[in-house]
PDB file of N, CA and C in Angstrom:
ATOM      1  N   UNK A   1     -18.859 -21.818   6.404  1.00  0.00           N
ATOM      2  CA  UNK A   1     -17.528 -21.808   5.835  1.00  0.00           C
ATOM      3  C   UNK A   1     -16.685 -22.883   6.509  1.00  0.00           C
ATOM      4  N   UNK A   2     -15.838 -23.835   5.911  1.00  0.00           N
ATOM      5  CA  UNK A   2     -15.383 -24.406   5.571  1.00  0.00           C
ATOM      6  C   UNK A   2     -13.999 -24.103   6.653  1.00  0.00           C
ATOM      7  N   UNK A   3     -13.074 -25.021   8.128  1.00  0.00           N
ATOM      8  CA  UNK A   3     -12.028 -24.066   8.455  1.00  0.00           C
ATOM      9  C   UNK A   3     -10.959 -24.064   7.827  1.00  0.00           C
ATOM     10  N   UNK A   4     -10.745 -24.538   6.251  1.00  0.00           N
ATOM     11  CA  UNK A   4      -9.458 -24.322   5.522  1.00  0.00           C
ATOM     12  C   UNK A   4      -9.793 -23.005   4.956  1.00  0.00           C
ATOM     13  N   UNK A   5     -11.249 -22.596   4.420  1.00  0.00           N
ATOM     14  CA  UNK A   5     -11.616 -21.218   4.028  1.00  0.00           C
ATOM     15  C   UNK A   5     -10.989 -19.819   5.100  1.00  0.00           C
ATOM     16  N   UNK A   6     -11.587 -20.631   6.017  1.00  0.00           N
ATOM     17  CA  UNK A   6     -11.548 -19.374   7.151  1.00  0.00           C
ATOM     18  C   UNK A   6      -9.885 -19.099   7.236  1.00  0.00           C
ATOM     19  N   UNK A   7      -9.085 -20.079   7.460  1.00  0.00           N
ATOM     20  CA  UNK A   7      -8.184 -20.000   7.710  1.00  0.00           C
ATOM     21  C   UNK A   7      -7.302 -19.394   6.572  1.00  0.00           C
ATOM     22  N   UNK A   8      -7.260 -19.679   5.342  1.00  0.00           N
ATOM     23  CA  UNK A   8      -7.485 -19.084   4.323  1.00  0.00           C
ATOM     24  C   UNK A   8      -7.368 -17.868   3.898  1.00  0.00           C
ATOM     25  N   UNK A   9      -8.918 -17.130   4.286  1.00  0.00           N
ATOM     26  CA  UNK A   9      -8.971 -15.846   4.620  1.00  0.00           C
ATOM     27  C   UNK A   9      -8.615 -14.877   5.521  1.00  0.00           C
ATOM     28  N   UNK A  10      -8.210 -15.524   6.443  1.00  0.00           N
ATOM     29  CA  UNK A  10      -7.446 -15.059   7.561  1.00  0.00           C
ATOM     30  C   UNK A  10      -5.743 -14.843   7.408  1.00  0.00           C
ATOM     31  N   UNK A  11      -4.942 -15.625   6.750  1.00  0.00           N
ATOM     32  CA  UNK A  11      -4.396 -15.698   5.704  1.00  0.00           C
ATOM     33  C   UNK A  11      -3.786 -13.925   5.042  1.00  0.00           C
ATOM     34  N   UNK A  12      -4.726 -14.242   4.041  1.00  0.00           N
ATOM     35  CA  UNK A  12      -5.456 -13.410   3.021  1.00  0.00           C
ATOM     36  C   UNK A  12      -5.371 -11.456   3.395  1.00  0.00           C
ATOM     37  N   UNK A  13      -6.026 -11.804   4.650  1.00  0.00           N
ATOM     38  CA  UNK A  13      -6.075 -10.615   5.179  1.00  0.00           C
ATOM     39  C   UNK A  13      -4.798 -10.053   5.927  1.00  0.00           C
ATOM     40  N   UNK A  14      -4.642 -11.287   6.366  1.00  0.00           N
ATOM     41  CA  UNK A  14      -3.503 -10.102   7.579  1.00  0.00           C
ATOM     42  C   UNK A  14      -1.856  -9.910   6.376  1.00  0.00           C
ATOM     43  N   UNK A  15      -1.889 -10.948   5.624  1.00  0.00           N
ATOM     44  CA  UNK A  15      -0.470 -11.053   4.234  1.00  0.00           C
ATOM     45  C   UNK A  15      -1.439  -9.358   3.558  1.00  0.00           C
ATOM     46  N   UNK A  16      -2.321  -8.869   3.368  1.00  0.00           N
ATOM     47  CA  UNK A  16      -2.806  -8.394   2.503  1.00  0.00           C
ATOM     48  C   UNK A  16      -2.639  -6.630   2.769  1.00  0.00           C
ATOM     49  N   UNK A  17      -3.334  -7.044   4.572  1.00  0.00           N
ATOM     50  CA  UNK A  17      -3.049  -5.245   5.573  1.00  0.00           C
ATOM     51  C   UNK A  17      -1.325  -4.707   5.772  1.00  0.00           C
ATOM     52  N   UNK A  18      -0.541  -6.372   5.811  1.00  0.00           N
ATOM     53  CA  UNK A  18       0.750  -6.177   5.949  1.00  0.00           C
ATOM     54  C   UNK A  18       1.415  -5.030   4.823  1.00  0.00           C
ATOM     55  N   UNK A  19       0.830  -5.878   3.412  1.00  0.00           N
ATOM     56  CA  UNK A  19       1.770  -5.691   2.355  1.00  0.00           C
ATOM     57  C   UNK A  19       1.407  -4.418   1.894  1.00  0.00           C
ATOM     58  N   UNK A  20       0.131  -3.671   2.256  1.00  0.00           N
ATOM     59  CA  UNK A  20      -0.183  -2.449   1.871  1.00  0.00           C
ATOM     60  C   UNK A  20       0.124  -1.595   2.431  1.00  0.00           C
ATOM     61  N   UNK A  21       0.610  -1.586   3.889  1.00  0.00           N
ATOM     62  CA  UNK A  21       0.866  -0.519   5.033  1.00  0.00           C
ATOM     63  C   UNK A  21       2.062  -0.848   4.647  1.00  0.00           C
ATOM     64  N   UNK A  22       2.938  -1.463   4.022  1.00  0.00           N
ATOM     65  CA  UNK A  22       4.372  -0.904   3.419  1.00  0.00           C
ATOM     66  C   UNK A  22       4.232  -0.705   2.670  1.00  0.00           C
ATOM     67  N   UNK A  23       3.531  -0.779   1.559  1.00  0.00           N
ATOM     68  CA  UNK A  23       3.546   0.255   0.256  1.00  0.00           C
ATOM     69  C   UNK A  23       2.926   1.217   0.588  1.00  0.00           C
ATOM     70  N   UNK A  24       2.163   1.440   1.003  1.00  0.00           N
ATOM     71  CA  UNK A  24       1.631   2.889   1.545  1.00  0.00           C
ATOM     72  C   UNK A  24       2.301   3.830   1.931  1.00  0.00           C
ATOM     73  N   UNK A  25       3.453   2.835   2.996  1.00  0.00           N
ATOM     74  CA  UNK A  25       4.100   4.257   3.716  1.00  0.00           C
ATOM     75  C   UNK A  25       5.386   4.623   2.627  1.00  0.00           C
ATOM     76  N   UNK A  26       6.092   3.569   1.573  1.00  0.00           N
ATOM     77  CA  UNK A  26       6.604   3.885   0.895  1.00  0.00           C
ATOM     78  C   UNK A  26       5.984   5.173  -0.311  1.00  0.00           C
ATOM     79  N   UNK A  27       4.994   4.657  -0.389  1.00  0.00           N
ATOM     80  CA  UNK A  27       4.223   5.921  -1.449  1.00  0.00           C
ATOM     81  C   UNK A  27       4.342   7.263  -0.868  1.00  0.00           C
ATOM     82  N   UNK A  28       3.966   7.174   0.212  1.00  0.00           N
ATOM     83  CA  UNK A  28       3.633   8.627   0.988  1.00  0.00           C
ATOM     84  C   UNK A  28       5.010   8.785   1.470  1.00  0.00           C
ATOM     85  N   UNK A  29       5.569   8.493   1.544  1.00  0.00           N
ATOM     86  CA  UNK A  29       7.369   9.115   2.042  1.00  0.00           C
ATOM     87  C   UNK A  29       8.111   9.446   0.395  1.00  0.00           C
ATOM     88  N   UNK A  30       7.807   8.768  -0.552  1.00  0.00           N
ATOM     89  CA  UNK A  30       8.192   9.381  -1.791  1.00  0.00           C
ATOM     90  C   UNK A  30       7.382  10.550  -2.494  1.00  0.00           C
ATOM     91  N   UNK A  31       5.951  10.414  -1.812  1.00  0.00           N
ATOM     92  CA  UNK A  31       5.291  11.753  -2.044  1.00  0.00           C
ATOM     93  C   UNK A  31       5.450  12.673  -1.393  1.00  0.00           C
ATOM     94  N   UNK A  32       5.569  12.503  -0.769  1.00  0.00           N
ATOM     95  CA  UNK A  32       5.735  13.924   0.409  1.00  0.00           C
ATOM     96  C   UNK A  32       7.311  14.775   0.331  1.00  0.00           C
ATOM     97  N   UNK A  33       8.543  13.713   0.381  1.00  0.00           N
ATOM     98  CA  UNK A  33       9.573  14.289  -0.618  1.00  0.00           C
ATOM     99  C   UNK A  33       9.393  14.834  -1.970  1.00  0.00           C
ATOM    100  N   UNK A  34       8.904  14.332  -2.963  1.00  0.00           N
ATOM    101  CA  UNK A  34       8.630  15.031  -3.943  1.00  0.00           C
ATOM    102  C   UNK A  34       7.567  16.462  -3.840  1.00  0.00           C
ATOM    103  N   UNK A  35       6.981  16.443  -3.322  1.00  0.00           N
ATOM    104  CA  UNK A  35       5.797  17.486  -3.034  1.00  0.00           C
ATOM    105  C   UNK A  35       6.645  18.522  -2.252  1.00  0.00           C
ATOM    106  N   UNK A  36       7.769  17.873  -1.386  1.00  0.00           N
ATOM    107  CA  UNK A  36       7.859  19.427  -0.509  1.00  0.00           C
ATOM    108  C   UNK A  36       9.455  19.909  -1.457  1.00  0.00           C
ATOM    109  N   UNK A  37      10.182  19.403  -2.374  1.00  0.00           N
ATOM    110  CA  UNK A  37      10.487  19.590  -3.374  1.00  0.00           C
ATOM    111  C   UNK A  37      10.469  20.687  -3.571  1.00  0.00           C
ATOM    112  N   UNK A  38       8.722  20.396  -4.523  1.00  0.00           N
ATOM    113  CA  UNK A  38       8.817  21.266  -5.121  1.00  0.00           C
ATOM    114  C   UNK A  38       8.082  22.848  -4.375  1.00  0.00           C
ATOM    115  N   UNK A  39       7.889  22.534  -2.855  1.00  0.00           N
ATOM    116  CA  UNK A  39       7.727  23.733  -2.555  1.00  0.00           C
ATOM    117  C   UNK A  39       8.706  23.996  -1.847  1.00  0.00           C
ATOM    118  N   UNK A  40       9.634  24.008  -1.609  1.00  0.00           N
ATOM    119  CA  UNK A  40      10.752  25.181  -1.628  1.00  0.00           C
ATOM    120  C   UNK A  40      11.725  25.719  -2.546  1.00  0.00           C
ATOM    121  N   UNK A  41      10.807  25.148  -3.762  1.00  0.00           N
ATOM    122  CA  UNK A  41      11.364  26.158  -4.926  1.00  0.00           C
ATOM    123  C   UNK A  41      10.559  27.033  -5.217  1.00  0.00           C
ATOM    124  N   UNK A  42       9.236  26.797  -4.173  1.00  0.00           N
ATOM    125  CA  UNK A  42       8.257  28.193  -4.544  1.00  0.00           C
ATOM    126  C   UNK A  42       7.689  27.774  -5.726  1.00  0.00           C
ATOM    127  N   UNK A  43       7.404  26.541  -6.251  1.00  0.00           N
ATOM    128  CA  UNK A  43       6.241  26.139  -7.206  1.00  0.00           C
ATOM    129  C   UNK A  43       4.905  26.294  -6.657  1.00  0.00           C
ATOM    130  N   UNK A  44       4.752  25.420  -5.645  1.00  0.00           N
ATOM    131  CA  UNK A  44       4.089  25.604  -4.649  1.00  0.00           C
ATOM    132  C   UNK A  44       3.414  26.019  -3.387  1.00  0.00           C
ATOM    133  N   UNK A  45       2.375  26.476  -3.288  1.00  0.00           N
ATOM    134  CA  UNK A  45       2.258  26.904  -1.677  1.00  0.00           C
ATOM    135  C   UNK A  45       2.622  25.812  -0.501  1.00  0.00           C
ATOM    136  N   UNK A  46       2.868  26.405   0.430  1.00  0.00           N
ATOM    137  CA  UNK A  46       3.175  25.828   1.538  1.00  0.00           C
ATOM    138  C   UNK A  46       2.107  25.004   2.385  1.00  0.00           C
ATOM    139  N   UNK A  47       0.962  25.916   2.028  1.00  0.00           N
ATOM    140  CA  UNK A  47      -0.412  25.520   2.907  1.00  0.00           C
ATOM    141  C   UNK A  47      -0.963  24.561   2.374  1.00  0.00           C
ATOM    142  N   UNK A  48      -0.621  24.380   0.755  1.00  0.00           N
ATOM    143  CA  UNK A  48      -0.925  23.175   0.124  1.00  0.00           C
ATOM    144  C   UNK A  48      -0.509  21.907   0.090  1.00  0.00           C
ATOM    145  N   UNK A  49       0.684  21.907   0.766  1.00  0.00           N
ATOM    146  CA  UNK A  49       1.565  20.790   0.720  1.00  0.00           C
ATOM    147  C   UNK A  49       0.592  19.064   1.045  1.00  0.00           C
ATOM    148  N   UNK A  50       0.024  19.184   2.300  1.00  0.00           N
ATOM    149  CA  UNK A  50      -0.666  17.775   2.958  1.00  0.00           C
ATOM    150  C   UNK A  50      -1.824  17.396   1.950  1.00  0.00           C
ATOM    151  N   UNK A  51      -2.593  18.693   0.969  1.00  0.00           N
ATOM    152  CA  UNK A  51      -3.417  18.358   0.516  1.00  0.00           C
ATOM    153  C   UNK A  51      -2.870  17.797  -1.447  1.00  0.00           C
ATOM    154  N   UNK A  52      -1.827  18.530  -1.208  1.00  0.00           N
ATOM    155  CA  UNK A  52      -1.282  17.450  -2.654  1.00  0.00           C
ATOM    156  C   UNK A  52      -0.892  15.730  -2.387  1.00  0.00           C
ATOM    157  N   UNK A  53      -0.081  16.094  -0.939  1.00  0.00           N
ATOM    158  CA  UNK A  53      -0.068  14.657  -0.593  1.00  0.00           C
ATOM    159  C   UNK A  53      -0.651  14.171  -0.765  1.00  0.00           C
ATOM    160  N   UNK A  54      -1.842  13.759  -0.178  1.00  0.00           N
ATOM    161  CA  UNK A  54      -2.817  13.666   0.026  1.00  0.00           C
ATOM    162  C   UNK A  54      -3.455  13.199  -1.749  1.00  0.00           C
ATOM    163  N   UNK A  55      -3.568  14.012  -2.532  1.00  0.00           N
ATOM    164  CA  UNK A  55      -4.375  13.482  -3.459  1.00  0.00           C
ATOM    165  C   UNK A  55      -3.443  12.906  -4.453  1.00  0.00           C
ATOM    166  N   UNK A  56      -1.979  13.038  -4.408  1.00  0.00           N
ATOM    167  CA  UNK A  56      -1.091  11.851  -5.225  1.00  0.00           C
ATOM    168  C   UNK A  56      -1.355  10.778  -4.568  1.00  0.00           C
ATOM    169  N   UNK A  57      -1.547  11.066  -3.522  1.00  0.00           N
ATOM    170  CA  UNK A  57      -1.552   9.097  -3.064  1.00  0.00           C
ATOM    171  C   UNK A  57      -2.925   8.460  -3.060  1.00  0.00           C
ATOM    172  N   UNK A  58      -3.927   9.321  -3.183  1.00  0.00           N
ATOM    173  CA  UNK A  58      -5.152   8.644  -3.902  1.00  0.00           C
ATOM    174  C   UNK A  58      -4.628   8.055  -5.281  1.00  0.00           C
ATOM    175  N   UNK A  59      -4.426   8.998  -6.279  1.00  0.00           N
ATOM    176  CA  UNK A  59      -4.388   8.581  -7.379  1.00  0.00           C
ATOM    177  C   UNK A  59      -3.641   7.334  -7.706  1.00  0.00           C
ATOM    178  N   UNK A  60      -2.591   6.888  -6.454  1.00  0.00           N
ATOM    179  CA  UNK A  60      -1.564   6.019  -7.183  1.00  0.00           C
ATOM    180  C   UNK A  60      -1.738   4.482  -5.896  1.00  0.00           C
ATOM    181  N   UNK A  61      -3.005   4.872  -5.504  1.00  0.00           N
ATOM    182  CA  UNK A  61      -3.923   3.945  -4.381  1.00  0.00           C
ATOM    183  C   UNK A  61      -4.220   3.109  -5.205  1.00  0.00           C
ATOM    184  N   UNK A  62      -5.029   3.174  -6.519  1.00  0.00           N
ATOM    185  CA  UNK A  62      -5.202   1.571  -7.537  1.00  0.00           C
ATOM    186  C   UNK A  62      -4.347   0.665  -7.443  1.00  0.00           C
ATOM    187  N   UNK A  63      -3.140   1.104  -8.150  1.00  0.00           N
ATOM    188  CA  UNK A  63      -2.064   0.610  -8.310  1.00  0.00           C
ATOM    189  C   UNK A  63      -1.293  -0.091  -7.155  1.00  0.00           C
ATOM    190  N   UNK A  64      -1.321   0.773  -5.762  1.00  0.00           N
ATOM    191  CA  UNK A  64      -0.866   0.342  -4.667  1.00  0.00           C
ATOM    192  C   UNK A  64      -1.489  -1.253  -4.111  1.00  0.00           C
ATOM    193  N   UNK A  65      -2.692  -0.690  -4.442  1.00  0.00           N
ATOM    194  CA  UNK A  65      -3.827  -1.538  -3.518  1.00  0.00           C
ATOM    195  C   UNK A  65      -3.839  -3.475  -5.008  1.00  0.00           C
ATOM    196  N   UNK A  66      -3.626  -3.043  -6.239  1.00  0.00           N
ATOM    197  CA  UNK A  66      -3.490  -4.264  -6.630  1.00  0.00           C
ATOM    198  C   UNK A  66      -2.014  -5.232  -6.624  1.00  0.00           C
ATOM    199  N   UNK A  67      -1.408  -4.400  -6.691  1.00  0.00           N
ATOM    200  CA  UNK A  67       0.337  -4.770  -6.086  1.00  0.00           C
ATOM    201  C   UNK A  67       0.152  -5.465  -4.751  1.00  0.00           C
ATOM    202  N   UNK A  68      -0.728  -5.116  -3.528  1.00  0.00           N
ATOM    203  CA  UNK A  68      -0.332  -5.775  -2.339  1.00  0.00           C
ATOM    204  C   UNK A  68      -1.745  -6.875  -2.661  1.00  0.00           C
ATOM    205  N   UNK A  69      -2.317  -6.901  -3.196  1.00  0.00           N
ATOM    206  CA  UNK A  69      -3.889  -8.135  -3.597  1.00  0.00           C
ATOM    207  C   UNK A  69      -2.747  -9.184  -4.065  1.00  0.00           C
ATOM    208  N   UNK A  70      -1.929  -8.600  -4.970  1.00  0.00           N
ATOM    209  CA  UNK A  70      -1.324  -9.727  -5.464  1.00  0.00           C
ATOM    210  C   UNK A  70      -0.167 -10.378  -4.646  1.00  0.00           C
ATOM    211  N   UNK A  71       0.732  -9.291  -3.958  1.00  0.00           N
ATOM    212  CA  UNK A  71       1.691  -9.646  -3.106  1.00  0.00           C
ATOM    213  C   UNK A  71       0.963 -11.223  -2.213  1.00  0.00           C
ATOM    214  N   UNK A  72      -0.123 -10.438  -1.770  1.00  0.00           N
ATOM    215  CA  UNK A  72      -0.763 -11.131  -0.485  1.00  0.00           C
ATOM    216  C   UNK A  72      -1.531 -12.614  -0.918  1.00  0.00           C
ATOM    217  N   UNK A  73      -1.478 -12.894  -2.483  1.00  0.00           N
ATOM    218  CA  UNK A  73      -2.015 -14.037  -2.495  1.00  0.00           C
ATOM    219  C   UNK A  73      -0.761 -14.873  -2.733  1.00  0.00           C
ATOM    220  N   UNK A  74       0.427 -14.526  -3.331  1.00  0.00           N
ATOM    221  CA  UNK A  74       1.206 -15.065  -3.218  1.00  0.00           C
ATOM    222  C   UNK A  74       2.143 -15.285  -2.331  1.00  0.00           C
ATOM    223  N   UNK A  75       2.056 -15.013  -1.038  1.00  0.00           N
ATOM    224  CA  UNK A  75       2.520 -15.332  -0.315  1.00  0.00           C
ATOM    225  C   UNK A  75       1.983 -15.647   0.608  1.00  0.00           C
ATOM    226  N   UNK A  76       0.693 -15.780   0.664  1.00  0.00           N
ATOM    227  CA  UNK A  76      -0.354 -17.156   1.016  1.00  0.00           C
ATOM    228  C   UNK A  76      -0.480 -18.595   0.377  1.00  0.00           C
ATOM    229  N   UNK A  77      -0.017 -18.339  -0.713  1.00  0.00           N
ATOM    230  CA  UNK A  77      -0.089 -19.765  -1.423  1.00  0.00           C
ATOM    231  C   UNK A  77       1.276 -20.275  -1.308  1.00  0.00           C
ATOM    232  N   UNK A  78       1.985 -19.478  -1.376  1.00  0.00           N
ATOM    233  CA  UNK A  78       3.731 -19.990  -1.097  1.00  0.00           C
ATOM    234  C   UNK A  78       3.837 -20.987   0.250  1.00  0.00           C
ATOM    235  N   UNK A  79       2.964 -20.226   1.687  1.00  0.00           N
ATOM    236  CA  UNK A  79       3.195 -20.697   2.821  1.00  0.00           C
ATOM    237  C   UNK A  79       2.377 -22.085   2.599  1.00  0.00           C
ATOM    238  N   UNK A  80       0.915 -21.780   2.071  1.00  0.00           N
ATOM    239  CA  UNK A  80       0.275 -23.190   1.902  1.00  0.00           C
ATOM    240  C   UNK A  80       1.278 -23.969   1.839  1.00  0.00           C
ATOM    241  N   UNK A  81       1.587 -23.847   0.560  1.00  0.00           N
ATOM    242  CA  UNK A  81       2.716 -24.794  -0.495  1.00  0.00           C
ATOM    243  C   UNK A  81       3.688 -25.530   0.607  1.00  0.00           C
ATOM    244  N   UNK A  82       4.492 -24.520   1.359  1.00  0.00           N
ATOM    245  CA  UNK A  82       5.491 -25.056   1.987  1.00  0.00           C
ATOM    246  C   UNK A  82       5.121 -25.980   3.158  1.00  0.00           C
ATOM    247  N   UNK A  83       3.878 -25.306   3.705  1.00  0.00           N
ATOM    248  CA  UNK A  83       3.498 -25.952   5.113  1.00  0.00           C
ATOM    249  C   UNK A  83       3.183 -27.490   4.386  1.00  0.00           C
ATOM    250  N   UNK A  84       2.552 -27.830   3.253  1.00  0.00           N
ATOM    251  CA  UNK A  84       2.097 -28.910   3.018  1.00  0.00           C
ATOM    252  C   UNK A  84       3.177 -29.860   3.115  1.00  0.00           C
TER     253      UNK A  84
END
């Protein structure tokens, strides 16, 4: 590999771990409000709470995870751009 690749990908990755560990924690702080919601209106059990968490934020992990793919290439190519 090539060190504009590497560098590149290096890049790639750390714009990529950034942009998902803030959408992540945004997901899961809007899930977990919504989830405990609705258990203290007694929709829900209590004991259930981490494991609904838990599987809304799988479900809405696609979505998360192509939002920061994309975040992270564009703002790898932006810096290219500028550094050039």
């Amino acid at each position: 590999m090539t060190l504009f690749r590497r560098a590149l990908l290096g890049e790639f990755s750390a714009n990529g771990a950034a942009v998902l560990s803030v959408l992540l924690l945004v997901v899961v702080s809007t899930q977990i409000i919504r989830v405990l919601r609705t258990a203290v209106i007694s929709l829900i059990p209590t004991q259930g709470v981490f494991a609904l968490v838990g599987f809304s934020v799988l479900t809405s992990l696609p979505i998360v995870m192509g939002g920061s793919l994309f975040l992270a290439v564009l703002l790898t190519l932006t810096r290219c751009y500028r550094d050039s």
